[in-house]
Protein backbone atom coordinates (compact mmCIF):
# COMPACT_ATOMS: atom_id res chain seq x y z
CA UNK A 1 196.80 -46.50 45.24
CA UNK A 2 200.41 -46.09 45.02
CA UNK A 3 202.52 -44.44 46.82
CA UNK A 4 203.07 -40.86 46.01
CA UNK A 5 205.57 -40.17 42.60
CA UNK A 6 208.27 -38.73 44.63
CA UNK A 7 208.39 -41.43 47.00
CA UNK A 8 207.73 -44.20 43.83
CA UNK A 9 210.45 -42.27 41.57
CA UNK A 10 213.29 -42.50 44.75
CA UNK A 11 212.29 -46.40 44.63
CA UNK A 12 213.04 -46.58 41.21
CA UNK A 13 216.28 -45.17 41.07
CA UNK A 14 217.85 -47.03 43.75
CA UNK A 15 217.01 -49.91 41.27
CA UNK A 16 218.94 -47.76 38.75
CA UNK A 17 215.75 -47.03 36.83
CA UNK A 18 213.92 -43.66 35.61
CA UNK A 19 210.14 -43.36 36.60
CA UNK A 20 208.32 -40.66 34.26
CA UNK A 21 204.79 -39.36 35.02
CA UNK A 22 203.25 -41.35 32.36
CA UNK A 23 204.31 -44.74 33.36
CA UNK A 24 203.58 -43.65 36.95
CA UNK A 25 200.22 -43.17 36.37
CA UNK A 26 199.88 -46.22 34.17
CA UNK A 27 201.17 -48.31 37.05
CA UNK A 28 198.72 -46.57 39.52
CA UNK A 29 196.05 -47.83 37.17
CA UNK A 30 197.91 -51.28 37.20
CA UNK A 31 197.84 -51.34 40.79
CA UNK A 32 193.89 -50.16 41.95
CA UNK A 33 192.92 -52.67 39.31
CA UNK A 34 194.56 -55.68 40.41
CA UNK A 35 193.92 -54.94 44.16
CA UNK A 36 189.83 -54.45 43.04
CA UNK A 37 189.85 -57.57 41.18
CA UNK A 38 192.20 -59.82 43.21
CA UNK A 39 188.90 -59.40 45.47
CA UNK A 40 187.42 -61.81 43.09
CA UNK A 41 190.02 -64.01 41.62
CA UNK A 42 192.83 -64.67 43.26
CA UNK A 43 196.20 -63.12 40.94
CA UNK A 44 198.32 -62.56 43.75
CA UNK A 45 199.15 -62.55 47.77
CA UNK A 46 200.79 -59.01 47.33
CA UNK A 47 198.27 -56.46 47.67
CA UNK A 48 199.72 -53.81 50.21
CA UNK A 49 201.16 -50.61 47.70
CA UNK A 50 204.77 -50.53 48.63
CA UNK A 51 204.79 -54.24 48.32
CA UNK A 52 202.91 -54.16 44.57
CA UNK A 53 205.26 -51.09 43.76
CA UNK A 54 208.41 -53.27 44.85
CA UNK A 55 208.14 -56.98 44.41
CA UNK A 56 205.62 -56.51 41.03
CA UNK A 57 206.72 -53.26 39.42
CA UNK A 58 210.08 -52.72 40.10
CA UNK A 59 210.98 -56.65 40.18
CA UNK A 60 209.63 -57.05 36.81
CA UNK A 61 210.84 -53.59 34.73
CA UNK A 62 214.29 -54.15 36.45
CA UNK A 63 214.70 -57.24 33.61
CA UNK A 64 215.77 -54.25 31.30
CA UNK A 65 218.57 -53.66 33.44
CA UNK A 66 220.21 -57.05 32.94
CA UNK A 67 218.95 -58.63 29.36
CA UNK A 68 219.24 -56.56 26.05
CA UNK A 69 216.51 -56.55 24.23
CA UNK A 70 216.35 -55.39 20.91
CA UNK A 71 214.13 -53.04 19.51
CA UNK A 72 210.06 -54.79 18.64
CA UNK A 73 211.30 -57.97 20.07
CA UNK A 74 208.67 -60.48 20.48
CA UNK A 75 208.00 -61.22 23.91
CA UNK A 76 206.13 -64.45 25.23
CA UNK A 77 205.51 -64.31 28.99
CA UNK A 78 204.56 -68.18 29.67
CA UNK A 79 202.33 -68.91 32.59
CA UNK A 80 202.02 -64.97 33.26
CA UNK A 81 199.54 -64.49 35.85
CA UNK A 82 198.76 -61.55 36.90
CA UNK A 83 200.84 -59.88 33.63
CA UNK A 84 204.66 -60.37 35.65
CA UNK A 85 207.35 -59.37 34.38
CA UNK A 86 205.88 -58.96 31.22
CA UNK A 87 203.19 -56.00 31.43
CA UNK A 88 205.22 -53.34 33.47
CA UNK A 89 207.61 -53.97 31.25
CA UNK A 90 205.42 -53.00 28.05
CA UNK A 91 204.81 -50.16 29.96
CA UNK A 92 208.76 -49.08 30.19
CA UNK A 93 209.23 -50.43 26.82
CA UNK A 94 206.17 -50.11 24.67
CA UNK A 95 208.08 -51.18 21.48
CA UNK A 96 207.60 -55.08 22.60
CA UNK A 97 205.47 -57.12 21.34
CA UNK A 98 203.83 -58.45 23.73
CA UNK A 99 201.85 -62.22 24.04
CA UNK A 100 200.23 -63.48 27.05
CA UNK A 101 200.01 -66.87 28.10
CA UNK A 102 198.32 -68.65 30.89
CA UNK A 103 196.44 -71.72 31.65
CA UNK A 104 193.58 -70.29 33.37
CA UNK A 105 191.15 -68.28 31.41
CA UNK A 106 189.83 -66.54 34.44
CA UNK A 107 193.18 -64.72 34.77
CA UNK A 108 193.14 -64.13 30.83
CA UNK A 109 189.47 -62.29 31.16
CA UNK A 110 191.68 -59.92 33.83
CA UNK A 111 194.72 -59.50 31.38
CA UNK A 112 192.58 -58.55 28.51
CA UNK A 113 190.33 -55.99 31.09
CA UNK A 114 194.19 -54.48 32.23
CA UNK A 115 195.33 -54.04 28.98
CA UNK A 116 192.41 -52.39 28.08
CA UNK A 117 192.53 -50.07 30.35
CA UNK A 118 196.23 -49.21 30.07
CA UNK A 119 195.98 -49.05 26.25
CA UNK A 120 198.13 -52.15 25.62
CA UNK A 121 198.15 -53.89 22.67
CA UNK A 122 199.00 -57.14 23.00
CA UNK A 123 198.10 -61.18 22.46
CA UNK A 124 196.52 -63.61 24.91
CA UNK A 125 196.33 -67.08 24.80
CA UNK A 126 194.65 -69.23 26.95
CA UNK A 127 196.52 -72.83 27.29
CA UNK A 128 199.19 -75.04 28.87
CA UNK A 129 202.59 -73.87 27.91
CA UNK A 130 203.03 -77.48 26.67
CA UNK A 131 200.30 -78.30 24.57
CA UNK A 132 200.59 -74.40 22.95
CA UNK A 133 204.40 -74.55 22.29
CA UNK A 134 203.37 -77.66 19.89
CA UNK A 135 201.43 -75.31 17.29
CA UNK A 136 203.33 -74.43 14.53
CA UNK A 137 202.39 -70.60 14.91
CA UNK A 138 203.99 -70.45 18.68
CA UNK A 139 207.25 -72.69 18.17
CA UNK A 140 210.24 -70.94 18.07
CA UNK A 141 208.75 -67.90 17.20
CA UNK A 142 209.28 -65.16 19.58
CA UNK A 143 212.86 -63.27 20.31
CA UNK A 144 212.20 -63.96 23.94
CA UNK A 145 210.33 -65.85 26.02
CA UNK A 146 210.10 -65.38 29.91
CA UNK A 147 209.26 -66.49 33.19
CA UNK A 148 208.68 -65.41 37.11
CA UNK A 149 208.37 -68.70 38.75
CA UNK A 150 209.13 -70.95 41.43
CA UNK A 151 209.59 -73.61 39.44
CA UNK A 152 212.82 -75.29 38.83
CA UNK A 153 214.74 -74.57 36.20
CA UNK A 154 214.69 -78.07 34.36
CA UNK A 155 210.97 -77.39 33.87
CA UNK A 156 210.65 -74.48 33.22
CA UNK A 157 213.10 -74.83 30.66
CA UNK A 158 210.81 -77.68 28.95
CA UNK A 159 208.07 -74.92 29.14
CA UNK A 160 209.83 -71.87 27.89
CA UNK A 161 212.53 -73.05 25.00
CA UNK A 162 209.83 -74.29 22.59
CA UNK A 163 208.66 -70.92 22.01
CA UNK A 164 211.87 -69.60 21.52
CA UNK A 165 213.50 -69.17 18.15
CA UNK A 166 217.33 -69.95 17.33
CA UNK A 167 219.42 -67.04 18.25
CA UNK A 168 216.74 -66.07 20.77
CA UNK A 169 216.42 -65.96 24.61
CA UNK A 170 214.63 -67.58 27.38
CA UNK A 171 214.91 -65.53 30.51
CA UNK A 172 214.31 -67.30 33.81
CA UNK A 173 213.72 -64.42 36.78
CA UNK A 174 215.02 -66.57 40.26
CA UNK A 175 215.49 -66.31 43.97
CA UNK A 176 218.71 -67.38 45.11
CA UNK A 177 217.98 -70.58 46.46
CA UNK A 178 218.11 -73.38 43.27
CA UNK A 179 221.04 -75.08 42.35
CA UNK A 180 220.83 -73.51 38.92
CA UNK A 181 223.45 -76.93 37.49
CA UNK A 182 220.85 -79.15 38.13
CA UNK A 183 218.88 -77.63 35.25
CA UNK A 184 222.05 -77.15 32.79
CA UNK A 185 221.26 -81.03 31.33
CA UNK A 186 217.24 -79.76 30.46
CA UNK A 187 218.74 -76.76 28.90
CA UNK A 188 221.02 -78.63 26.56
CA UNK A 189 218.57 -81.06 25.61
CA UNK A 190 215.83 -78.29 24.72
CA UNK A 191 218.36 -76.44 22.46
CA UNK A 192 219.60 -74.19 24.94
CA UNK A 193 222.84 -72.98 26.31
CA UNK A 194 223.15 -70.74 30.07
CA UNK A 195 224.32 -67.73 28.90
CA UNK A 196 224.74 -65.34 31.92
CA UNK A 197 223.29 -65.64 35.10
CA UNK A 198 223.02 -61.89 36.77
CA UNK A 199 223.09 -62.21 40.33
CA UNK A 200 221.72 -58.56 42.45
CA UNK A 201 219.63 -57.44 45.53
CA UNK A 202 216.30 -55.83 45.11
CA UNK A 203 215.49 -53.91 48.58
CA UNK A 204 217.70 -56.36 50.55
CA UNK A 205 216.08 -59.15 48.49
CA UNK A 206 218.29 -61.22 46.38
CA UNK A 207 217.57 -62.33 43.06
CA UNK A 208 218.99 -63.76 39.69
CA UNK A 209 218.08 -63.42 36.47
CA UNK A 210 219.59 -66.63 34.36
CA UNK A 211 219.75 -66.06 30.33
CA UNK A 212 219.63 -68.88 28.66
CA UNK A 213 220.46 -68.25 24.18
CA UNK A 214 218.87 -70.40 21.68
CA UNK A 215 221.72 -72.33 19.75
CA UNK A 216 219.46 -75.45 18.38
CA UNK A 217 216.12 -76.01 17.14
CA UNK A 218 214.49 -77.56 20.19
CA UNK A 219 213.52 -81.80 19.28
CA UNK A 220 210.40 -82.04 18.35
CA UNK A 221 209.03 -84.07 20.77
CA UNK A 222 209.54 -81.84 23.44
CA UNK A 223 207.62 -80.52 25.44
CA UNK A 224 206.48 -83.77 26.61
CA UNK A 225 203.12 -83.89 28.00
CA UNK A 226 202.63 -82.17 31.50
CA UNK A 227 202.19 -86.12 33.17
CA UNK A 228 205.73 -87.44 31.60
CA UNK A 229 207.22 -83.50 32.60
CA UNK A 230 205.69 -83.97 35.92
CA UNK A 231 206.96 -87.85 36.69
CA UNK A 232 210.83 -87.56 35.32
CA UNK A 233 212.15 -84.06 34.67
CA UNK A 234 215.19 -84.10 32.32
């Protein structure tokens, strides 16, 4: 399905990452089985190799690059998809602990099939980020949370810093477009301070990846409910 190694493993290092065997081969696996079942649900409009090899694989595994993360950090990818960033990066870093979260079970039933098949171990949960940040076992308890959306940052903010314990990370993967200040008032509000905001080209692409640190519980009666998020965004 993928490209060749040699050709995959050049690709990778020009993002200033190593490509084994073993996670090239896991990623093959990735990549037949999203194609074959993309056939029946729709996960994503990117289904030529190079393109699932560059804009899925290498976008998401390049967060490594630019964030630190620990050793066994918890990981909660919210509103994950197909499994981006957050599965091909369990695959570079297995030591993650990974949890899964989308609002559409249909796309949970394909995230439970991949990780099967790639011997992940990992959490789903099917739910909207802002009803499932309200249960006491999800709020503010992950190292990390994360996102690969085109959603504005304001939102996704709302979305993501609930999970997110103090002294923790939400990491926000961007094209360069948004005006990344007119989210700065959500992120204070929610707990949150910008961090660092990495800006870098991916195959004459460019992208950012804004870090945003936990320095205050988040108010408790955030997140709102998706109709109040939706009318006035903080």
């Amino acid at each position: 399905m993928l490209p060749e190694f040699d050709y995959c493993r050049a690709d990778f290092e020009k993002a200033g990452i190593e490509l084994s065997h073993e996670l090239y081969e896991k990623l093959d696996i990735y990549a037949g089985f999203l194609v074959e079942y993309n056939k029946k649900v729709n996960l994503t409009a990117i289904s030529e190799p190079l393109e699932i090899l560059r804009k899925h694989f290498i976008d998401s595994i390049i967060l490594s690059e630019y964030v630190d993360i620990k050793e066994n950090s918890s990981v909660i990818d919210v509103g994950t998809g197909a499994g981006f960033p957050s599965v091909p990066l369990k695959l570079f870093r297995p030591d993650i602990k990974l949890t899964l979260l989308d609002s559409l079970n249909k796309r949970i039933d394909f995230l439970r099939l991949l990780c099967e098949k790639l011997d992940i171990d990992a959490q789903f949960i099917h739910g909207r980020a802002e009803d499932i940040s309200k249960k006491a076992k999800y709020r503010e308890m992950f190292d990390f949370s994360c996102a690969r959306a085109v959603a504005n940052l304001s939102l996704l903010s709302e979305f993501c810093i609930p999970f997110v314990k103090v002294g923790g990370c939400f990491i926000s993967m961007k094209g360069p477009a948004e005006n990344i200040s007119e989210g700065e008032n959500a992120v204070k509000i929610l707990g949150g301070k910008i961090e660092n905001v990495s800006e870098y080209e991916l195959f004459k692409e460019k992208r950012r990846i804004i870090l945003i640190k936990k320095i205050s519980q988040t108010p408790p009666k955030y997140p709102r409910n998706s109709s109040q998020i939706k009318k006035k965004q903080l």
